[in-house]
Protein backbone atom coordinates (compact mmCIF):
# COMPACT_ATOMS: atom_id res chain seq x y z
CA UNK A 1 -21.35 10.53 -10.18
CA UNK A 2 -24.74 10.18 -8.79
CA UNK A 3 -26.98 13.09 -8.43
CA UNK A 4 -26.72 15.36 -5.49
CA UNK A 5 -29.79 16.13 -4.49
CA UNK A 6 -29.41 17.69 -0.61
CA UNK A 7 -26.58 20.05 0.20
CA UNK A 8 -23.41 18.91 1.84
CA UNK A 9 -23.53 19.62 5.52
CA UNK A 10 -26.65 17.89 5.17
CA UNK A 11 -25.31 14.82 3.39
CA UNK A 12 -21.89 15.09 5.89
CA UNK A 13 -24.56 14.82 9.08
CA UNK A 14 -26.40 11.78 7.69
CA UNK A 15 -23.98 9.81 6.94
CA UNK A 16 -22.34 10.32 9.90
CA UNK A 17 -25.50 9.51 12.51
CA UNK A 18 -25.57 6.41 10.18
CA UNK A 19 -22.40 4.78 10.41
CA UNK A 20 -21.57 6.28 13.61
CA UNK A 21 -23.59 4.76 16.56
CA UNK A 22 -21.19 7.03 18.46
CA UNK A 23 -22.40 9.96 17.19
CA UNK A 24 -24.30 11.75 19.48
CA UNK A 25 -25.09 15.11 19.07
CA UNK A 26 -25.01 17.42 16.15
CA UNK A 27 -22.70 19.63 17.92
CA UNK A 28 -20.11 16.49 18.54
CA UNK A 29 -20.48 15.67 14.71
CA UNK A 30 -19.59 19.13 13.77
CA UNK A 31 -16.98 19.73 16.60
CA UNK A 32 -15.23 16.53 16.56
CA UNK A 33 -15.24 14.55 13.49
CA UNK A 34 -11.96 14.69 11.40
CA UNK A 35 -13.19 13.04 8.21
CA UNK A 36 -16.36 15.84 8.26
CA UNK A 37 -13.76 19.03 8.69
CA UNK A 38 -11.18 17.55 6.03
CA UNK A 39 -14.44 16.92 3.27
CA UNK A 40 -15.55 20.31 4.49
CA UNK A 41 -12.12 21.93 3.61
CA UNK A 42 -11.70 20.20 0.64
CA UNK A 43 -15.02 21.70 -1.00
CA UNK A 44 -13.14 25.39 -0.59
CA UNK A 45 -9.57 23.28 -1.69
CA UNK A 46 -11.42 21.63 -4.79
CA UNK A 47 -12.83 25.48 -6.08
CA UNK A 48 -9.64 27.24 -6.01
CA UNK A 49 -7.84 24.27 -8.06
CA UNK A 50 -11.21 24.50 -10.74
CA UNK A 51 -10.86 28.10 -10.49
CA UNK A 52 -7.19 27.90 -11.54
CA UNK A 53 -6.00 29.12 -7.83
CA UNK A 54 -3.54 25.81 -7.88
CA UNK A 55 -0.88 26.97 -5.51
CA UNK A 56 -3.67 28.29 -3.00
CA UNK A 57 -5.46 25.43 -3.41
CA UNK A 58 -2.41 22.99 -2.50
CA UNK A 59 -1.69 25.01 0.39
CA UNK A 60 -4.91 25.37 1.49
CA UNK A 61 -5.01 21.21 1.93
CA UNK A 62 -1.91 20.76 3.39
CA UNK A 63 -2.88 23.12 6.49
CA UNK A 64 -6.00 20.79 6.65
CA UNK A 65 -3.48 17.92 6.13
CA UNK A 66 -1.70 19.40 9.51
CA UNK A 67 -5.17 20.07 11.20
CA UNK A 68 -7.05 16.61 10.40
CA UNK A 69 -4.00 14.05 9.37
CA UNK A 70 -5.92 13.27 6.17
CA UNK A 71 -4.57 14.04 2.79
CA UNK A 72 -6.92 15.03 -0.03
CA UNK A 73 -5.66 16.50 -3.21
CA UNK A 74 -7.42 19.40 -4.00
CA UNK A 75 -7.90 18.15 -7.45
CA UNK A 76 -9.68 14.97 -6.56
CA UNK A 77 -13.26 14.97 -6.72
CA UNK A 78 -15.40 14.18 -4.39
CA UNK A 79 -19.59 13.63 -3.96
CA UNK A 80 -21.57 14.93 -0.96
CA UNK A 81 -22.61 12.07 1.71
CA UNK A 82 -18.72 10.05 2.16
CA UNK A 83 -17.80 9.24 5.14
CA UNK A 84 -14.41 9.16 6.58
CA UNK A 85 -13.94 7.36 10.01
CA UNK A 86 -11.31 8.31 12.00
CA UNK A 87 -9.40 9.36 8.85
CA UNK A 88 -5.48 9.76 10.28
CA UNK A 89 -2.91 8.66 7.33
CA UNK A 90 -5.96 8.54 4.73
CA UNK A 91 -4.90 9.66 1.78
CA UNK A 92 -6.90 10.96 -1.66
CA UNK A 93 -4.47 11.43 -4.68
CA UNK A 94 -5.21 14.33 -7.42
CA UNK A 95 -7.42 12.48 -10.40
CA UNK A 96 -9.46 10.33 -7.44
CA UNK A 97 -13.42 9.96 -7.85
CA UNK A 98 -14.91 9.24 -5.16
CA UNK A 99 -19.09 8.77 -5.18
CA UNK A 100 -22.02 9.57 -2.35
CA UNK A 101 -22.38 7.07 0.48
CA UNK A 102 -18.71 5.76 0.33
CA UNK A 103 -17.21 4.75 3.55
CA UNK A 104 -13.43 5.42 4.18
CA UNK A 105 -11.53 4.28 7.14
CA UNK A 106 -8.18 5.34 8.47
CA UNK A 107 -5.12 4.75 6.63
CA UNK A 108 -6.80 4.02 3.53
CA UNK A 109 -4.68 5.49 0.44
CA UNK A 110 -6.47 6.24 -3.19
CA UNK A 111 -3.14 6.57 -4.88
CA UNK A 112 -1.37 6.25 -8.03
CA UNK A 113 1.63 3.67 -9.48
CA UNK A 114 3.84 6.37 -10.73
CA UNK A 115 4.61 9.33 -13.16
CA UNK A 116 1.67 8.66 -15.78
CA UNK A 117 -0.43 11.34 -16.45
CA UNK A 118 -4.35 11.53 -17.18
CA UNK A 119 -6.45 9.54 -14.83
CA UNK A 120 -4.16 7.52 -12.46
CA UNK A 121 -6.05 7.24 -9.26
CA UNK A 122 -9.22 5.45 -8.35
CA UNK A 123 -12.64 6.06 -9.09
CA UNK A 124 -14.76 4.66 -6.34
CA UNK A 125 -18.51 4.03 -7.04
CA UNK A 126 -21.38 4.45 -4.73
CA UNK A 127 -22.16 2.76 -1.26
CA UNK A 128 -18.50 0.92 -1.78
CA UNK A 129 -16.97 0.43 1.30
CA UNK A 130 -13.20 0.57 2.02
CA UNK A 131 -11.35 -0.70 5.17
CA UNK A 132 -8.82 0.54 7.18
CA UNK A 133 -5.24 0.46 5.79
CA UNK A 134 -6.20 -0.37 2.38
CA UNK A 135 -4.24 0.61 -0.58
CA UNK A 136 -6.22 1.30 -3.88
CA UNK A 137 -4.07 1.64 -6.65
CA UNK A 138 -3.66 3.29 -10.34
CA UNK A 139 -6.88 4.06 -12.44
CA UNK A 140 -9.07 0.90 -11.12
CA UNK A 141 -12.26 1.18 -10.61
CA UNK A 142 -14.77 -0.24 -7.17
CA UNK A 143 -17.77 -1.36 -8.16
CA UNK A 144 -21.09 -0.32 -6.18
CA UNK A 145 -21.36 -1.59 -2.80
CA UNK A 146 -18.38 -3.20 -3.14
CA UNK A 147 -16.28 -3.60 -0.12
CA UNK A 148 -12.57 -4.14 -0.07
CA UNK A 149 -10.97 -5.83 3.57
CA UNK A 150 -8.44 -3.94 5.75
CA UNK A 151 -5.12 -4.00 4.85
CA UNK A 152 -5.98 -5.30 1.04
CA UNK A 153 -3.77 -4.02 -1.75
CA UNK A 154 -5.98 -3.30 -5.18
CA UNK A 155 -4.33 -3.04 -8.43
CA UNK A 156 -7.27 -4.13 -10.59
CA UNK A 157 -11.02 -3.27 -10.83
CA UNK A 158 -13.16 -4.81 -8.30
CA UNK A 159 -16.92 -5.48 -9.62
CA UNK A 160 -20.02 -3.96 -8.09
CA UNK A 161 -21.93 -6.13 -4.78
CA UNK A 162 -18.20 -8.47 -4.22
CA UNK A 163 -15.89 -8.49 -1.42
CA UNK A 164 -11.74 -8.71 -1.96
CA UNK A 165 -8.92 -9.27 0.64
CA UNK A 166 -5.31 -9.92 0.44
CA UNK A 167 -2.32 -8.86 -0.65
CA UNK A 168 -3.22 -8.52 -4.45
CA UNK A 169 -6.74 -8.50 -3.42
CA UNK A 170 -8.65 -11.36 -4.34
CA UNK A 171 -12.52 -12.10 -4.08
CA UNK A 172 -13.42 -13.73 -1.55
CA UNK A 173 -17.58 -12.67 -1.45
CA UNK A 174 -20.06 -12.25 -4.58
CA UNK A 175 -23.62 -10.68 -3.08
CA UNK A 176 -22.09 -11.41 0.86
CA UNK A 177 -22.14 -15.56 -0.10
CA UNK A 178 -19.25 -17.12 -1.18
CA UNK A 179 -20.67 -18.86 -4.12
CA UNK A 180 -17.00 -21.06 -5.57
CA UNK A 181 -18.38 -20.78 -8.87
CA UNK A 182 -18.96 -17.23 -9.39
CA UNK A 183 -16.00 -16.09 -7.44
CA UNK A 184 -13.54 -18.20 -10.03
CA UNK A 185 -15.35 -16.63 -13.07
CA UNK A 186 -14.91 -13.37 -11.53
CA UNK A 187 -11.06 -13.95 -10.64
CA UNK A 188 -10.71 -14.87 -14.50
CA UNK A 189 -11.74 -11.52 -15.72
CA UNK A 190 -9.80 -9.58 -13.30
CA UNK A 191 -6.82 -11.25 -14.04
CA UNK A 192 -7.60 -11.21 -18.08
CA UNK A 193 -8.29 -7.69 -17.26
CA UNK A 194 -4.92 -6.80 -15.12
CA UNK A 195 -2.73 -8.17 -17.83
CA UNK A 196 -4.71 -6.49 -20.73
CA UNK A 197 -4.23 -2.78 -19.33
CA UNK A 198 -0.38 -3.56 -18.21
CA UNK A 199 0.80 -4.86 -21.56
């Protein structure tokens, strides 16, 4: 993960007033923003499960689950500066990584393919963007500034800077152009890639 050089509530505010044109006041932002009180709670959540409090720790989320309708394992680990927006039905599985300036919209699931243990959810990389609905799955990794469409279903990695939609997600965007040539070469790997790791 990137360095974190200011502290969270800091981090939480700016990204917020950033991607938020709604967000008026610093007093809404703390009062009324889901996404903000569920990364908030999560910071306490994600030191009892380090600190080996795992049963506290899981019940310490799911009252925030109740509270905010977003789901985030205690165990998953998160950077200072995401932003969730709107948040209900998003939800964060256990061995998630998810790096500063990431944008998360509502119903967006980081989740795994089944009973494997070790890493099995995915790690998202900084400034990536995901849309609403989207399903990330298994140990894959999003690239920087990558953003993945609403509704999009991702079962292999997605490189830094492209775009991918569909249902499996496909690129459709390298650098926001949609250069034919790149996008194909691209497509290749993934899918050389994909077959590789499920072998």
């Amino acid at each position: 993960m990137k360095k974190e050089k200011k502290g969270f509530w800091h981090e939480a505010i700016r990204v917020t007033r950033e991607n938020d044109p709604a967000a008026r006041t610093l007093l809404e932002i703390l009062l009324t923003y889901p996404g903000l009180k569920a990364l908030a709670a999560h910071r306490l959540s994600h030191w009892f499960w380090r600190h080996n409090f795992k049963l506290l720790a899981r019940m310490h989320s799911q009252f925030w689950r109740f509270w905010t309708q977003i789901e985030i394992h205690p165990g998953a680990e998160i950077a200072y500066g995401v932003f969730i927006d709107h948040g209900s039905g998003l939800v964060i599985g256990e061995t998630a990584i998810v790096e500063t300036d990431v944008k998360l919209y509502h119903g967006v699931t980081l989740g795994g393919t089944g009973k494997d243990k070790g890493k099995r959810h995915p790690t998202v990389r900084h400034g990536a963007l995901i849309s609403a609905h989207s399903q990330l799955l298994g140990p894959i990794e999003i690239g920087e500034n990558a953003k993945v469409g609403a509704g999009a279903v991702v079962v292999s990695d997605v490189p830094a800077n492209v775009t991918v939609v569909g249902i499996p997600a496909k690129v459709v965007r390298v650098n926001g152009k949609k250069d034919e040539e790149k996008i194909l070469t691209i497509e290749e790997r993934r899918e050389a890639s994909y077959h590789s790791s499920h072998l």
